[in-house]
PDB file of N, CA and C in Angstrom:
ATOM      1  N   UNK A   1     -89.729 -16.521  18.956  1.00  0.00           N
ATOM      2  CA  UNK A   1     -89.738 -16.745  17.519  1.00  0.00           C
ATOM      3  C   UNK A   1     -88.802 -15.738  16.851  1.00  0.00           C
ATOM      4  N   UNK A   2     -88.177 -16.292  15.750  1.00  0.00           N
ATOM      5  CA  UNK A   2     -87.348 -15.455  15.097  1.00  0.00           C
ATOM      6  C   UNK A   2     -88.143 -14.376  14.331  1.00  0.00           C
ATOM      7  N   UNK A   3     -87.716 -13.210  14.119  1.00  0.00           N
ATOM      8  CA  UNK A   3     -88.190 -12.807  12.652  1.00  0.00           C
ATOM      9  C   UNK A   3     -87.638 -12.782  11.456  1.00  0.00           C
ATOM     10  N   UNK A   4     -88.815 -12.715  10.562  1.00  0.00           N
ATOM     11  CA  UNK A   4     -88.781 -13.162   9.309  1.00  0.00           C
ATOM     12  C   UNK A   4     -88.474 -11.661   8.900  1.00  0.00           C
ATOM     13  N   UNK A   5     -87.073 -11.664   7.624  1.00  0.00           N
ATOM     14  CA  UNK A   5     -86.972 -10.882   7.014  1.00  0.00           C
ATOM     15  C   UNK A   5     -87.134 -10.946   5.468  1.00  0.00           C
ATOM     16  N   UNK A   6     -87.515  -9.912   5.028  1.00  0.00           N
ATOM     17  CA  UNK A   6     -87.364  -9.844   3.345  1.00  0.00           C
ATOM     18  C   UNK A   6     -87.474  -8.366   2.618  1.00  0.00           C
ATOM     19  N   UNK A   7     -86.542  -9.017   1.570  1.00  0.00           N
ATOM     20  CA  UNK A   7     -85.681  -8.054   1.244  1.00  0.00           C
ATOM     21  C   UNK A   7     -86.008  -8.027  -0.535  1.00  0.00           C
ATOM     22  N   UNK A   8     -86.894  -7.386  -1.056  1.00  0.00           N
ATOM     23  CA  UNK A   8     -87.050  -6.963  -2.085  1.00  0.00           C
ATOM     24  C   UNK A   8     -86.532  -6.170  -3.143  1.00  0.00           C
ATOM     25  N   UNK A   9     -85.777  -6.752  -4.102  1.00  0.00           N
ATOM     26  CA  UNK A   9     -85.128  -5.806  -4.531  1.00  0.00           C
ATOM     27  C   UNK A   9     -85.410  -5.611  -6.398  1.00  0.00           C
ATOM     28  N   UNK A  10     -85.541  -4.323  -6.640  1.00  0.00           N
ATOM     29  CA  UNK A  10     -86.268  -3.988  -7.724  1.00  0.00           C
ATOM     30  C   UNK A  10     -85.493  -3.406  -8.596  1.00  0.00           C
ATOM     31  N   UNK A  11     -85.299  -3.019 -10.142  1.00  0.00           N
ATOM     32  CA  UNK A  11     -84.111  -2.553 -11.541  1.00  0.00           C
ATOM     33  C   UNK A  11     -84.069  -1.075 -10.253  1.00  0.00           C
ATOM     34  N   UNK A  12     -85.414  -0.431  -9.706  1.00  0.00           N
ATOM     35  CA  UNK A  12     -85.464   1.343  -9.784  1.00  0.00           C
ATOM     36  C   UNK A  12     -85.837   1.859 -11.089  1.00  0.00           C
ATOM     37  N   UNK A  13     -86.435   3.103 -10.666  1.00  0.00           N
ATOM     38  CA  UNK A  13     -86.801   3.675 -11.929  1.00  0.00           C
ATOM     39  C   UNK A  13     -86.994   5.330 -11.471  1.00  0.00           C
ATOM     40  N   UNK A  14     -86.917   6.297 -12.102  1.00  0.00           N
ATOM     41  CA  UNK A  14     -86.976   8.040 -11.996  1.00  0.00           C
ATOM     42  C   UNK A  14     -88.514   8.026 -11.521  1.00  0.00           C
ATOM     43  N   UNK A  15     -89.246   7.085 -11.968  1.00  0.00           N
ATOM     44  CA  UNK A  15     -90.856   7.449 -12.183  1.00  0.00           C
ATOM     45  C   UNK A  15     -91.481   7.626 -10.777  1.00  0.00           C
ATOM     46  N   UNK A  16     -91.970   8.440 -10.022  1.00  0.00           N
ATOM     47  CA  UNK A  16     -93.006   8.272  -8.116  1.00  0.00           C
ATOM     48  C   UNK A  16     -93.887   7.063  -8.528  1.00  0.00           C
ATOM     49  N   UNK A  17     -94.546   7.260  -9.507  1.00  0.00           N
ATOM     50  CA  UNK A  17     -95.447   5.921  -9.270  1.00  0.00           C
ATOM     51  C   UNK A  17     -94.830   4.598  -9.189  1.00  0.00           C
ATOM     52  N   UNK A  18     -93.739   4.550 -10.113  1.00  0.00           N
ATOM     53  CA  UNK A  18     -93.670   2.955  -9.636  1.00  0.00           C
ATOM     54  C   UNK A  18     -92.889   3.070  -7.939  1.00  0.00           C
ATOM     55  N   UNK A  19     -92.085   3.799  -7.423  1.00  0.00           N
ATOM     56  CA  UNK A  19     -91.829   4.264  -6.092  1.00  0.00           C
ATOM     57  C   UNK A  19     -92.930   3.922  -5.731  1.00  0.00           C
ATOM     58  N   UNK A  20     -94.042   4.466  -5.859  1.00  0.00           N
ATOM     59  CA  UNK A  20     -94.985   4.349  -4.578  1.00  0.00           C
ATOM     60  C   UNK A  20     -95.536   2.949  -4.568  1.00  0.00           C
ATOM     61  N   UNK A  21     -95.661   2.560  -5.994  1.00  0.00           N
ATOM     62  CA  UNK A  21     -96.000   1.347  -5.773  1.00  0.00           C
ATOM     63  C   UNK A  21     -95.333   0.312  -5.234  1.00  0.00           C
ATOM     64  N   UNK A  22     -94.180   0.157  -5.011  1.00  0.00           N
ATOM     65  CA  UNK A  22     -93.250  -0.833  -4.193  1.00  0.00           C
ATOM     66  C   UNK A  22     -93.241  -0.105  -2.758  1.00  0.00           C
ATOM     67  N   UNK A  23     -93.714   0.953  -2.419  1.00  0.00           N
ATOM     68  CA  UNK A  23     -93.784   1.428  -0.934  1.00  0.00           C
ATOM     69  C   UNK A  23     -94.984   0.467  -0.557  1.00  0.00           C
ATOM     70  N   UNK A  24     -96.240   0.442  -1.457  1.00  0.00           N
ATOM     71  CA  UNK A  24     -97.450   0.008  -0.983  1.00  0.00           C
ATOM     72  C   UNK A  24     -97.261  -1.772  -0.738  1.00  0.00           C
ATOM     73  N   UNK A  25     -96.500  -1.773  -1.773  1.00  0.00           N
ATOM     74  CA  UNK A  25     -96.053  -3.349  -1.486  1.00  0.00           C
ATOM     75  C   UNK A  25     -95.519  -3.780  -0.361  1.00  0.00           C
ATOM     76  N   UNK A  26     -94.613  -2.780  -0.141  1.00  0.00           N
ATOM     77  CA  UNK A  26     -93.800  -2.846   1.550  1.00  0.00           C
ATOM     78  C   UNK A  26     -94.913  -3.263   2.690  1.00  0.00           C
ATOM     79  N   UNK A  27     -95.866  -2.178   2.678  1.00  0.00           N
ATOM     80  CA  UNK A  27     -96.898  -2.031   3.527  1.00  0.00           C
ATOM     81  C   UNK A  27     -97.651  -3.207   3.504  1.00  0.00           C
ATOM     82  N   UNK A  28     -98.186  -4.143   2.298  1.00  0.00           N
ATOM     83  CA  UNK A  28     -98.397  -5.073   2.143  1.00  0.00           C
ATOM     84  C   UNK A  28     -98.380  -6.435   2.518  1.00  0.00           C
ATOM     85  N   UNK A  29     -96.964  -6.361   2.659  1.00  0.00           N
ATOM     86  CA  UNK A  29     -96.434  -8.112   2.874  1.00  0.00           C
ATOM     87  C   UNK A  29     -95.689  -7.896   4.657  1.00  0.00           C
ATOM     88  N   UNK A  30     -95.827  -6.409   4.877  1.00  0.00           N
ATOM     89  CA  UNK A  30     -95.340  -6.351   6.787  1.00  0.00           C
ATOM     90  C   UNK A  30     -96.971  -6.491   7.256  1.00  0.00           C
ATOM     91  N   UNK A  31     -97.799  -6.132   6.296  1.00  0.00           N
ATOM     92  CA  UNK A  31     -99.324  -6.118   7.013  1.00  0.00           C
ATOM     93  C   UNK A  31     -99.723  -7.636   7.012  1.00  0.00           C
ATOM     94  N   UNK A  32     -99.450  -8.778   5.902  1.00  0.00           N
ATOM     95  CA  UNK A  32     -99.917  -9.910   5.562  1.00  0.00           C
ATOM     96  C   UNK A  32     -99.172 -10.922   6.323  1.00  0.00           C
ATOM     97  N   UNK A  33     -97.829 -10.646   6.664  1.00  0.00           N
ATOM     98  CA  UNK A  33     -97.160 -11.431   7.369  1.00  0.00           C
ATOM     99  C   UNK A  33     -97.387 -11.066   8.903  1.00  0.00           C
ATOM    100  N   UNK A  34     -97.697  -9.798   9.357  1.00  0.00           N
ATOM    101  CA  UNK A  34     -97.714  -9.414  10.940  1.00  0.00           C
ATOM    102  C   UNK A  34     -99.373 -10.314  10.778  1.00  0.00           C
ATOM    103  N   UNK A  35    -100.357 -10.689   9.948  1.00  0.00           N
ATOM    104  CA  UNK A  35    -101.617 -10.652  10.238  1.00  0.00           C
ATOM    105  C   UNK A  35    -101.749 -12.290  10.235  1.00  0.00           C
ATOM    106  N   UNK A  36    -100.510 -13.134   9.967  1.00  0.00           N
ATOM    107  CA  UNK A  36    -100.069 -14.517   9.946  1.00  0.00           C
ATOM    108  C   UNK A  36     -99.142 -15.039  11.448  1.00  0.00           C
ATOM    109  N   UNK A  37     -98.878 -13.441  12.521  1.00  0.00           N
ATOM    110  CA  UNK A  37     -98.620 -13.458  13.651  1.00  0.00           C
ATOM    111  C   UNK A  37     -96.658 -13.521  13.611  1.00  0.00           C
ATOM    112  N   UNK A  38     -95.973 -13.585  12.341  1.00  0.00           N
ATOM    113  CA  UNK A  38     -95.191 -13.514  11.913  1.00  0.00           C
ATOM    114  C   UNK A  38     -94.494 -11.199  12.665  1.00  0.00           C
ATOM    115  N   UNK A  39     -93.045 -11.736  13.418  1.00  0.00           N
ATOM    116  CA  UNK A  39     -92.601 -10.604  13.006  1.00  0.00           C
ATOM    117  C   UNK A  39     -91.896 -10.490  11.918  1.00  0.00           C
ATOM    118  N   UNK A  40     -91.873  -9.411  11.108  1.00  0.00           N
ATOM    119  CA  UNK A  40     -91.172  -9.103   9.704  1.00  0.00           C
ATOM    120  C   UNK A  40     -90.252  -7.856   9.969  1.00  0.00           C
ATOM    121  N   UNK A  41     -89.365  -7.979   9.408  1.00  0.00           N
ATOM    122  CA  UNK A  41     -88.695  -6.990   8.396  1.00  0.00           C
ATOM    123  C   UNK A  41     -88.534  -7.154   7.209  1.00  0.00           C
ATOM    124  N   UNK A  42     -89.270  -5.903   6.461  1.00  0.00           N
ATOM    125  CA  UNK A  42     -89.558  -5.758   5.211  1.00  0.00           C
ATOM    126  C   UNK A  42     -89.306  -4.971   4.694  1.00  0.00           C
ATOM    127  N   UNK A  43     -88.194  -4.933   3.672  1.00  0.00           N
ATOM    128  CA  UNK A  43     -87.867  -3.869   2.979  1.00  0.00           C
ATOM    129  C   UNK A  43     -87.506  -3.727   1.507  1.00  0.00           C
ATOM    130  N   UNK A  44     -87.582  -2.670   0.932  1.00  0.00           N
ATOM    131  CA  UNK A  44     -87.656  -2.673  -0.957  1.00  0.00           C
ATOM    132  C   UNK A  44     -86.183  -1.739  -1.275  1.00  0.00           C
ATOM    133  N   UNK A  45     -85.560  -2.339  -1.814  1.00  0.00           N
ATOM    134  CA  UNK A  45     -84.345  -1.848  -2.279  1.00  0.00           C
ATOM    135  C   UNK A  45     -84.350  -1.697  -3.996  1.00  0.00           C
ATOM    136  N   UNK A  46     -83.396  -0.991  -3.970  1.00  0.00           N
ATOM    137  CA  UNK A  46     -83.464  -0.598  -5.861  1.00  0.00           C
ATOM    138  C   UNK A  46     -81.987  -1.056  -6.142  1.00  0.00           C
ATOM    139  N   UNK A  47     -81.590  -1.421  -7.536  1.00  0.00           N
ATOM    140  CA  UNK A  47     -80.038  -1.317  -7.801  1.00  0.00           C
ATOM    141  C   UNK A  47     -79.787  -0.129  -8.493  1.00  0.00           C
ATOM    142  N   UNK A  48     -80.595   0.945  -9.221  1.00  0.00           N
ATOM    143  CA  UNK A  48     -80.181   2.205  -9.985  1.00  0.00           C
ATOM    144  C   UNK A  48     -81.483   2.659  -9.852  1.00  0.00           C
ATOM    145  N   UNK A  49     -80.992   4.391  -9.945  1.00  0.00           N
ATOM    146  CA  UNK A  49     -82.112   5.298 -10.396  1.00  0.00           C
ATOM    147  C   UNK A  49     -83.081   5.501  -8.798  1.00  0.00           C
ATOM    148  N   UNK A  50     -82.746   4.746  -7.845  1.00  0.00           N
ATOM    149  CA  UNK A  50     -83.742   5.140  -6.704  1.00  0.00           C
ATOM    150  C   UNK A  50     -83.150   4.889  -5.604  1.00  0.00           C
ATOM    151  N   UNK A  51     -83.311   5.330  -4.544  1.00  0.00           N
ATOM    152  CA  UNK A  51     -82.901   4.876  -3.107  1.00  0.00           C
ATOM    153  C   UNK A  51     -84.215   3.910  -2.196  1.00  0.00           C
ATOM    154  N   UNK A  52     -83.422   3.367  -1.222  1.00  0.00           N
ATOM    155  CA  UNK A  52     -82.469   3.257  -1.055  1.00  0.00           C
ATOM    156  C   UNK A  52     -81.965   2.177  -1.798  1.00  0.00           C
ATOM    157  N   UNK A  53     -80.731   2.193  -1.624  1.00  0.00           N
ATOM    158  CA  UNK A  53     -79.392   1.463  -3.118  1.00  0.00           C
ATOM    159  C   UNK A  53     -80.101  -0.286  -2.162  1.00  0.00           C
ATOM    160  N   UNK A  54     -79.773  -1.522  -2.505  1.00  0.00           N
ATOM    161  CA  UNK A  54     -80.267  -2.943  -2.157  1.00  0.00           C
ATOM    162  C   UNK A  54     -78.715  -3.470  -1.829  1.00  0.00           C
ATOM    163  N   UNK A  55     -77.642  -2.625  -2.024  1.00  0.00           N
ATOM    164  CA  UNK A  55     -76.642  -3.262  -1.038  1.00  0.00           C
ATOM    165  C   UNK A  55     -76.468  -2.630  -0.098  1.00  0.00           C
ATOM    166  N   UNK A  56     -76.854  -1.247   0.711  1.00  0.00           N
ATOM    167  CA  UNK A  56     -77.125  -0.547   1.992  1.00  0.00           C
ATOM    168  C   UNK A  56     -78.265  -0.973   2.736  1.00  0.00           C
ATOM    169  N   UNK A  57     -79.319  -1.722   2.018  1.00  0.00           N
ATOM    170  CA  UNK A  57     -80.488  -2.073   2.723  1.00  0.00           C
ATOM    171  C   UNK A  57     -79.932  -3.682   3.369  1.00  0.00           C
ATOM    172  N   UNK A  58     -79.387  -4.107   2.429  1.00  0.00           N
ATOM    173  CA  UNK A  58     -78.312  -5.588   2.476  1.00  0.00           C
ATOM    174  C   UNK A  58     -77.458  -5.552   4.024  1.00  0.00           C
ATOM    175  N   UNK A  59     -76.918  -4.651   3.874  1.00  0.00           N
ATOM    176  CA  UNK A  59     -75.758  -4.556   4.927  1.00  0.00           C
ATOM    177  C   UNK A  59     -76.481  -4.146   5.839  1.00  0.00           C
ATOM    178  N   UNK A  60     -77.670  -3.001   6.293  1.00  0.00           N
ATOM    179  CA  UNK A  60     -78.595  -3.022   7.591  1.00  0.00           C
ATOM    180  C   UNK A  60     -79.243  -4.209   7.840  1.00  0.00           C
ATOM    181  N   UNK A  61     -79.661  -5.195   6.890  1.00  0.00           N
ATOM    182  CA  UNK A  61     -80.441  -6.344   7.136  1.00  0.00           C
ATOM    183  C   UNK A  61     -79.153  -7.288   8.079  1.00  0.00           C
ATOM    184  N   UNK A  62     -78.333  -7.287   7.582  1.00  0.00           N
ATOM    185  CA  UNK A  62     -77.145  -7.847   8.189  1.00  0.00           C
ATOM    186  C   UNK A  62     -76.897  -7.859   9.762  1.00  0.00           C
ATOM    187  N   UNK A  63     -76.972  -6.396   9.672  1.00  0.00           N
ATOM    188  CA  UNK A  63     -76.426  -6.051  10.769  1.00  0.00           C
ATOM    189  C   UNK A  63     -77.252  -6.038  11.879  1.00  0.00           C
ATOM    190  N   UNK A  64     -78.720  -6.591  11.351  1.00  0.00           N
ATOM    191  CA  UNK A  64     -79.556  -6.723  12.626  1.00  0.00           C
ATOM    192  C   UNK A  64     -79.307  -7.823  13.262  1.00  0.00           C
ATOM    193  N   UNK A  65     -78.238  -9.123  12.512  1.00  0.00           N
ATOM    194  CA  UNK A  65     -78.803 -10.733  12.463  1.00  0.00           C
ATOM    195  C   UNK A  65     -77.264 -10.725  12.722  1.00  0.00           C
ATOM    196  N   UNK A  66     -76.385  -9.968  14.117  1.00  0.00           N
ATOM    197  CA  UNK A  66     -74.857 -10.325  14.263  1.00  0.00           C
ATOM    198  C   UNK A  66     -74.356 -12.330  13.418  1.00  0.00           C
ATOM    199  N   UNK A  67     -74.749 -12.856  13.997  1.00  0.00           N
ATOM    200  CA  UNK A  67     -74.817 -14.144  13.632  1.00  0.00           C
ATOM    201  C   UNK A  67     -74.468 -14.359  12.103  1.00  0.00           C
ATOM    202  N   UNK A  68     -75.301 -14.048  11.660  1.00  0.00           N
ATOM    203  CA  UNK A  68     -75.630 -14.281   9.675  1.00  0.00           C
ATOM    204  C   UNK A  68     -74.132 -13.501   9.007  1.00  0.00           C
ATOM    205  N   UNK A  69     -73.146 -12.735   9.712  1.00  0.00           N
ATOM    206  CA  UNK A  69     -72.167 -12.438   9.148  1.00  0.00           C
ATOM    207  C   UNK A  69     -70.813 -13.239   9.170  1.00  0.00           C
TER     208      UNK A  69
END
């Protein structure tokens, strides 16, 4: 089976809480999808104000899937 990737990507913001809260989300949807027997890659990208940037997370997602380029 293939895995399923996704790639979340959020404005960013200076604030830890909303950070943490898209970490918990991370944790979330790799826990809800591994518990659907699904492998995932799951990851939360920002466009400003936070790391990591959603076109570096873009280009690792890429580069797992030689094919998709």
């Amino acid at each position: 089976m293939n895995p399923t990737s996704v790639l979340v990507i959020t404005h960013g913001s200076r604030r830890s809480e909303f950070l943490d809260w898209f970490n918990d989300l991370e944790r979330y949807i790799k826990g809800r999808l591994g518990g659907l027997g699904l492998m995932a890659h799951v990851s939360i990208a920002h466009n400003e104000y936070s790391s990591p940037n959603w076109r570096d997370s873009l280009r690792e997602l890429l580069a797992l899937v030689p094919s998709a380029l």
